[in-house]
Protein backbone atom coordinates (compact mmCIF):
# COMPACT_ATOMS: atom_id res chain seq x y z
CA UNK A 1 0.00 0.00 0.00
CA UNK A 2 1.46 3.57 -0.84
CA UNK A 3 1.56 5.90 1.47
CA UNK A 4 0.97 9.68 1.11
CA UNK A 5 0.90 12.90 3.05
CA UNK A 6 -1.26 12.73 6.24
CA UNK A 7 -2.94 16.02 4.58
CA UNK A 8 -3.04 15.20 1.60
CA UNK A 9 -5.22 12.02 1.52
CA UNK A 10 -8.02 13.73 3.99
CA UNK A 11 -8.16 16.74 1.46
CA UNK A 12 -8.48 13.94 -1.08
CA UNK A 13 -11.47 12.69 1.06
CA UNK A 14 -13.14 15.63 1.56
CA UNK A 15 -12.66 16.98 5.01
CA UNK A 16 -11.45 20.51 3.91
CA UNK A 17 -8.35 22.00 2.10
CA UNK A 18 -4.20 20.99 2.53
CA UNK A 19 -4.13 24.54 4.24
CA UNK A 20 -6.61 23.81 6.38
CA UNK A 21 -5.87 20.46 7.35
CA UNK A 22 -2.14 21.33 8.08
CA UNK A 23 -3.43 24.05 10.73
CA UNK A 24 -5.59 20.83 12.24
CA UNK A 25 -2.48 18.61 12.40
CA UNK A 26 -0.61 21.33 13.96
CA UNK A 27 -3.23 21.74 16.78
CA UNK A 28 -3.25 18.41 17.53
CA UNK A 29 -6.41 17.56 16.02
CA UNK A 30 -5.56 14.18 13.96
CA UNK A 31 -4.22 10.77 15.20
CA UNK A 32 -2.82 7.84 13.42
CA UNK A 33 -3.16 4.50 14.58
CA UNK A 34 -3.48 5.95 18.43
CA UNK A 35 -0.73 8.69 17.94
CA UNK A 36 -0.79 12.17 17.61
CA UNK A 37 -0.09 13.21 13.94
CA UNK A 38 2.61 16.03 13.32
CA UNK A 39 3.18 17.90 9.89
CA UNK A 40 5.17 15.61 7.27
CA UNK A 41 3.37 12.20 8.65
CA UNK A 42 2.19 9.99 6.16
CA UNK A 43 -0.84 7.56 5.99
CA UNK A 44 -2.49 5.13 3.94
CA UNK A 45 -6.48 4.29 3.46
CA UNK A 46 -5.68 1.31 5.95
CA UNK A 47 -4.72 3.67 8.85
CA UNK A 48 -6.71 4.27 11.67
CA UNK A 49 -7.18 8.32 11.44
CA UNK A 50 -9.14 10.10 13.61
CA UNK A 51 -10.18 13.94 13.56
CA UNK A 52 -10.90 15.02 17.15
CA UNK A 53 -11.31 11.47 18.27
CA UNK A 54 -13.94 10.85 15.50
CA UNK A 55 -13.17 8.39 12.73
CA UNK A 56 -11.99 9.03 9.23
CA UNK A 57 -14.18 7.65 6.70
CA UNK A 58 -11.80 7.35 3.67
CA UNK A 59 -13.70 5.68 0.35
CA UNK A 60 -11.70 3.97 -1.99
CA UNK A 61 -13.38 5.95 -4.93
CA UNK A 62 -15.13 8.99 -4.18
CA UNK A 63 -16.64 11.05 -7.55
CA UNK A 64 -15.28 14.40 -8.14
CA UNK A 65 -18.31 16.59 -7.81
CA UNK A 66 -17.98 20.74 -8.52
CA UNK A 67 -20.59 22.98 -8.10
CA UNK A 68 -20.72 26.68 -9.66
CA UNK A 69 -22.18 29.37 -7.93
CA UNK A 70 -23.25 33.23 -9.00
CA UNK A 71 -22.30 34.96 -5.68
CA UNK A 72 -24.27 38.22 -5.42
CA UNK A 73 -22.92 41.25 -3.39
CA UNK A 74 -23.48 40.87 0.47
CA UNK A 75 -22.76 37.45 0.48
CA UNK A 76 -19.38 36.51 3.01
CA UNK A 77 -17.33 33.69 1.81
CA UNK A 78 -16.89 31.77 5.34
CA UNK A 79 -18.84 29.00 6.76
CA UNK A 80 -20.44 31.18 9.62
CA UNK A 81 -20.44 35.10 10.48
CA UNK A 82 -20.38 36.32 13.82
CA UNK A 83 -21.68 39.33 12.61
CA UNK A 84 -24.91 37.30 11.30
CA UNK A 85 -24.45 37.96 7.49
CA UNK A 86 -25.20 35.61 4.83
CA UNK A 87 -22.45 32.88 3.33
CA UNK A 88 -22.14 31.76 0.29
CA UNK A 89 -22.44 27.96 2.00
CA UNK A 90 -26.15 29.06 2.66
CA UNK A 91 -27.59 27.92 -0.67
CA UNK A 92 -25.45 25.03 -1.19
CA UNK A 93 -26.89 21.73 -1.25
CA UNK A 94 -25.98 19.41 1.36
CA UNK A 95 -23.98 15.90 0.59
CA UNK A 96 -24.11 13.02 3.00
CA UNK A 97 -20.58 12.40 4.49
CA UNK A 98 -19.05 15.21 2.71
CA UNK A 99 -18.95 18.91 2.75
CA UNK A 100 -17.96 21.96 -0.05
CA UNK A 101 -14.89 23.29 -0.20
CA UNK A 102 -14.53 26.52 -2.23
CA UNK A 103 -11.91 26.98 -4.48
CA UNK A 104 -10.53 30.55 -3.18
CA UNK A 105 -12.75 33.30 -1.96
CA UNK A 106 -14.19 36.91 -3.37
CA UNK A 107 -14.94 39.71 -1.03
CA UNK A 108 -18.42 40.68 0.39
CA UNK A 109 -18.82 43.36 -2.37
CA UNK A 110 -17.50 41.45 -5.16
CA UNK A 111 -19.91 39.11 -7.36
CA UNK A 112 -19.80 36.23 -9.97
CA UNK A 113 -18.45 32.97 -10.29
CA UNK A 114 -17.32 30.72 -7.12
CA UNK A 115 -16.41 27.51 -7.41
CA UNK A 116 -17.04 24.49 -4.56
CA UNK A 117 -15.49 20.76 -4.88
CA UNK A 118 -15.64 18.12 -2.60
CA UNK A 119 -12.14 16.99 -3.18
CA UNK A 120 -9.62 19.25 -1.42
CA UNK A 121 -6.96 17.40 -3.63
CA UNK A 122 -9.19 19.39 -6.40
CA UNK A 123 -9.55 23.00 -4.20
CA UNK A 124 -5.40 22.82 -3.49
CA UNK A 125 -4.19 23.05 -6.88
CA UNK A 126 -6.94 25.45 -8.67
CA UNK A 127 -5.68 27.47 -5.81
CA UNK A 128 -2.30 26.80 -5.84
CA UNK A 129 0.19 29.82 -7.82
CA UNK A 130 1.96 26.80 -9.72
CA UNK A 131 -1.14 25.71 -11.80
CA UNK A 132 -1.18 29.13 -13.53
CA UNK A 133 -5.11 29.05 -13.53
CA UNK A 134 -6.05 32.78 -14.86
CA UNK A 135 -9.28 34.19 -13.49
CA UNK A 136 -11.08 36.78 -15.57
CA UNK A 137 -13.29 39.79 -14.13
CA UNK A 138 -15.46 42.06 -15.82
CA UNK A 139 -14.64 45.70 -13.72
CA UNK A 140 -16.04 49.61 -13.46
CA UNK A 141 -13.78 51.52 -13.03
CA UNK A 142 -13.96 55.79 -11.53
CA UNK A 143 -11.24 58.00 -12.76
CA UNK A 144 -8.81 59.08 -16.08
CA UNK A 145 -6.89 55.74 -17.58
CA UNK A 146 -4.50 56.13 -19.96
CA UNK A 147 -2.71 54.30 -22.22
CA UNK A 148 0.39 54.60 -20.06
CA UNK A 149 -1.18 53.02 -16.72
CA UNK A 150 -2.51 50.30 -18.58
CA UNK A 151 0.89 49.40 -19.79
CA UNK A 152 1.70 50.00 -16.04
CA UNK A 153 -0.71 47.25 -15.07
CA UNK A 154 0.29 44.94 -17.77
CA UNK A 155 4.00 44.74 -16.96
CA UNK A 156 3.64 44.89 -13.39
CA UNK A 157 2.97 47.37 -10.21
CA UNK A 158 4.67 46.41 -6.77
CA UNK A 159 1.83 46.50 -4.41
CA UNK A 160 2.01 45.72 -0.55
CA UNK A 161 2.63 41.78 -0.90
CA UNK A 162 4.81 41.83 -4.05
CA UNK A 163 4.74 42.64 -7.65
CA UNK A 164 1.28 41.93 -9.65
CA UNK A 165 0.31 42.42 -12.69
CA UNK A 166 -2.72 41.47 -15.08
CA UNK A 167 -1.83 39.09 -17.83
CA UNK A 168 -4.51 40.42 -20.02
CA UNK A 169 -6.72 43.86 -20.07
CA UNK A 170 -9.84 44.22 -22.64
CA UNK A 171 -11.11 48.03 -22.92
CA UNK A 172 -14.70 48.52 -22.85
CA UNK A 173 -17.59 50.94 -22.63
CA UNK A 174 -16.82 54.56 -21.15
CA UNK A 175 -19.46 56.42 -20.00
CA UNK A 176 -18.89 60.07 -17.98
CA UNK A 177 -15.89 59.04 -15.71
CA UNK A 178 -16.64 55.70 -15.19
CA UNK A 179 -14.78 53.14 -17.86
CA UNK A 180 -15.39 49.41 -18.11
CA UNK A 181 -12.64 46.88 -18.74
CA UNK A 182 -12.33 42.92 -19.04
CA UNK A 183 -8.83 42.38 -17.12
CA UNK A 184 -7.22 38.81 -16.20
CA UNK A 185 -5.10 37.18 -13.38
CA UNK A 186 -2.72 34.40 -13.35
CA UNK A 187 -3.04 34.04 -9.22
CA UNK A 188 -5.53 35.03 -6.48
CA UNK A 189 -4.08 36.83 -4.15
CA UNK A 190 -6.56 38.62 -1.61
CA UNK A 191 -8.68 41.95 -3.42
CA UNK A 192 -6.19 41.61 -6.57
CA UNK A 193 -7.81 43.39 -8.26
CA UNK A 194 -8.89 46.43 -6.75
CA UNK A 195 -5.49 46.60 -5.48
CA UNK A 196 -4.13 47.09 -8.80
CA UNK A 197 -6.54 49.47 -9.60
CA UNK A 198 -6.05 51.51 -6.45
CA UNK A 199 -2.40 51.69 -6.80
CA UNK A 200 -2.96 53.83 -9.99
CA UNK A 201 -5.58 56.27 -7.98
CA UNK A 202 -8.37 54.24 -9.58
CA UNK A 203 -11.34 53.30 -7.72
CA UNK A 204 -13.21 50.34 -8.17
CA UNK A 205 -17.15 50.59 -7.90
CA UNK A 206 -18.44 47.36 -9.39
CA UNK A 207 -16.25 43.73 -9.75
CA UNK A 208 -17.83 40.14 -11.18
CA UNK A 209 -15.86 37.42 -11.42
CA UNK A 210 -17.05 35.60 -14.72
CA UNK A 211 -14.32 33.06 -15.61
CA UNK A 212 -12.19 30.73 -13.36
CA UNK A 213 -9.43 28.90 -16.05
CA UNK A 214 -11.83 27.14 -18.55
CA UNK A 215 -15.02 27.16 -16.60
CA UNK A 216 -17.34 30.49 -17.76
CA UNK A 217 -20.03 31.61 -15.59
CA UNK A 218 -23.02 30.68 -17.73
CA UNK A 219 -25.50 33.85 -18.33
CA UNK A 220 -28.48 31.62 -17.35
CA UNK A 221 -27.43 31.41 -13.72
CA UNK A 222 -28.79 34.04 -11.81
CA UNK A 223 -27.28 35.44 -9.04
CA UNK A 224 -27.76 33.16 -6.07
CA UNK A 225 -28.43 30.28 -7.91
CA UNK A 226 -25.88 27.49 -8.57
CA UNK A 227 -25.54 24.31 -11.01
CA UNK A 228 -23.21 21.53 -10.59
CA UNK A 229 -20.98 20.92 -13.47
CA UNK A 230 -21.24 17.86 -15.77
CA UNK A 231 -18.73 15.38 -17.16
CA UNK A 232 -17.47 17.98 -19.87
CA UNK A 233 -16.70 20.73 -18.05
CA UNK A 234 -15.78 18.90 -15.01
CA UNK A 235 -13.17 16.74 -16.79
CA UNK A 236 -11.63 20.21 -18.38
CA UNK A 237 -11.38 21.69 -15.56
CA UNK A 238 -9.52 18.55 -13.53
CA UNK A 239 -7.32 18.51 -17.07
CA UNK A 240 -6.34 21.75 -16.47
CA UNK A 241 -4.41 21.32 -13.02
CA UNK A 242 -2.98 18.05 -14.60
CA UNK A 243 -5.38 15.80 -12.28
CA UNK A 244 -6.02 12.28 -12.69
CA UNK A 245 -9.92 11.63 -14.22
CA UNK A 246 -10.92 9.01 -12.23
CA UNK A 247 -12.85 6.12 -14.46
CA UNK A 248 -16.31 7.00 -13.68
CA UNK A 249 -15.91 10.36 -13.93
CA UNK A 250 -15.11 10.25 -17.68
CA UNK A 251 -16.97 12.57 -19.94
CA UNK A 252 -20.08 11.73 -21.33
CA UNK A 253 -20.96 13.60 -24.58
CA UNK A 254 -22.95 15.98 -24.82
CA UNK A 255 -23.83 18.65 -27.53
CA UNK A 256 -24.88 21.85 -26.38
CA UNK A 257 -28.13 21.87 -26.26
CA UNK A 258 -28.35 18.61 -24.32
CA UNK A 259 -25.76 20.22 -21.63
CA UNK A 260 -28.01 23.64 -21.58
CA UNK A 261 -31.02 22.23 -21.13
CA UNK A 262 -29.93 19.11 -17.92
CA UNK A 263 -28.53 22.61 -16.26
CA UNK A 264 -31.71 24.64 -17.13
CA UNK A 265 -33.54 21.43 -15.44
CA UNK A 266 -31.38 21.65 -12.06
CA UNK A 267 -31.80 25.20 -11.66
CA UNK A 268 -35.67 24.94 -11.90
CA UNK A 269 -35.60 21.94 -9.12
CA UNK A 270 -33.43 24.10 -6.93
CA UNK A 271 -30.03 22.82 -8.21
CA UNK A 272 -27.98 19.61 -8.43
CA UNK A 273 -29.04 16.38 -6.59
């Protein structure tokens, strides 16, 4: 039997992201076989893991499942708010022995696409700098832009964490002194975006996430609403972070229509069962 980082087959499994898991190994949370687990340990499915004395359930096949959700403004991208506001886990539907994970986060004001798997194998590397996923936003913007700062913003601006830059910058509609643009990201570091803007005495008044590396936030999901992905677009997306496509998992065809119209069906039943 192989073994593999303690955090890495739990992520596999479900129980929340590498990140997160490594903070829960550090605290003491996790045992092996009746020992306390410490950062580096590995495991296999045979172990005996427990998660605050509670046992792992590790399947030897669980299906990759991704939901996509339009977050609308106002929405808080944690599990619970002590200040009482609404999270984005709210409308998710619930899965038996599992939970969501979302792939990254957008602020409370920000909108669009968010993206939940129940693989934190899945979550680590959509997240993780090295897979070079670009993220695309659609962004009004308050104040004079030249041609000069958007060269600026193209090549790079050293902001408070290190240089960023976006990879790509489409110029749309002005009207009075607000200007829209289509601008995209290699990485997601926390409020990107605005930052970028803000470091050229731009302000940002409106922000919508509609693309996460090949998976477009479709126009017939309203905000608040979610659909989980079929085998198409499920199967690009794993492709894209170089991820094994488990067996059953492999895509099914389907032309367009077919696709439109299953998601069409979910959305009017509530969502995905």
């Amino acid at each position: 039997m192989i073994s593999e980082k303690l955090q890495k087959i739990l992520a596999r499994a479900g129980y929340g992201s590498r990140r997160e898991l490594e903070r829960w190994i550090t605290e003491g949370r996790v045992t092996i076989n009746g020992q306390i687990a410490t950062t580096g340990d590995r495991a296999t499915t045979e172990d005996a893991i427990l998660i605050d004395g509670k046992p792992v359930h590790l399947p030897a096949y669980q299906r990759v499942r991704v939901i996509l959700y339009n977050k609308p403004e106002g929405e808080v991208c944690t599990r619970s708010d002590p200040e009482g506001r609404k999270t984005v886990f709210d409308c998710l539907p619930r899965i038996k022995g599992e939970r969501w994970i979302a792939v990254g986060r957008l602020d409370i004001a920000t909108t669009g696409l968010l993206l939940f798997t129940n693989n934190g194998d899945l979550a680590h590397k959509l997240m993780h700098p090295s897979s070079q996923i670009d993220r695309e936003y659609i962004v009004r913007v308050h104040g004079a832009v030249d041609d000069d700062m958007l060269q600026r913003l193209r090549e790079g601006v050293m902001l408070d964490d290190g240089v960023a830059r976006f990879s790509d910058i489409a110029v749309g509609e002005r009207v009075g002194t607000n200007g829209w643009y289509t601008v995209a990201l290699m990485e997601g570091r926390n409020r990107e975006v605005k930052r970028l803007w803000e470091s050229q005495n731009i302000e940002v008044n409106r922000l919508k996430r509609v693309r996460f590396g090949p998976i477009f936030l479709p126009s017939y999901v309203g905000k608040g609403q979610w659909i989980e992905l079929d085998e198409v677009p499920l199967n690009d997306l794993l492709a894209s972070v170089k991820m094994f496509v488990p067996k059953k998992n492999k895509a099914i065809p389907l032309n367009e229509k077919e696709r439109r119209n299953r998601q069409v069906k979910r959305l009017r039943s509530g969502g995905a069962k």
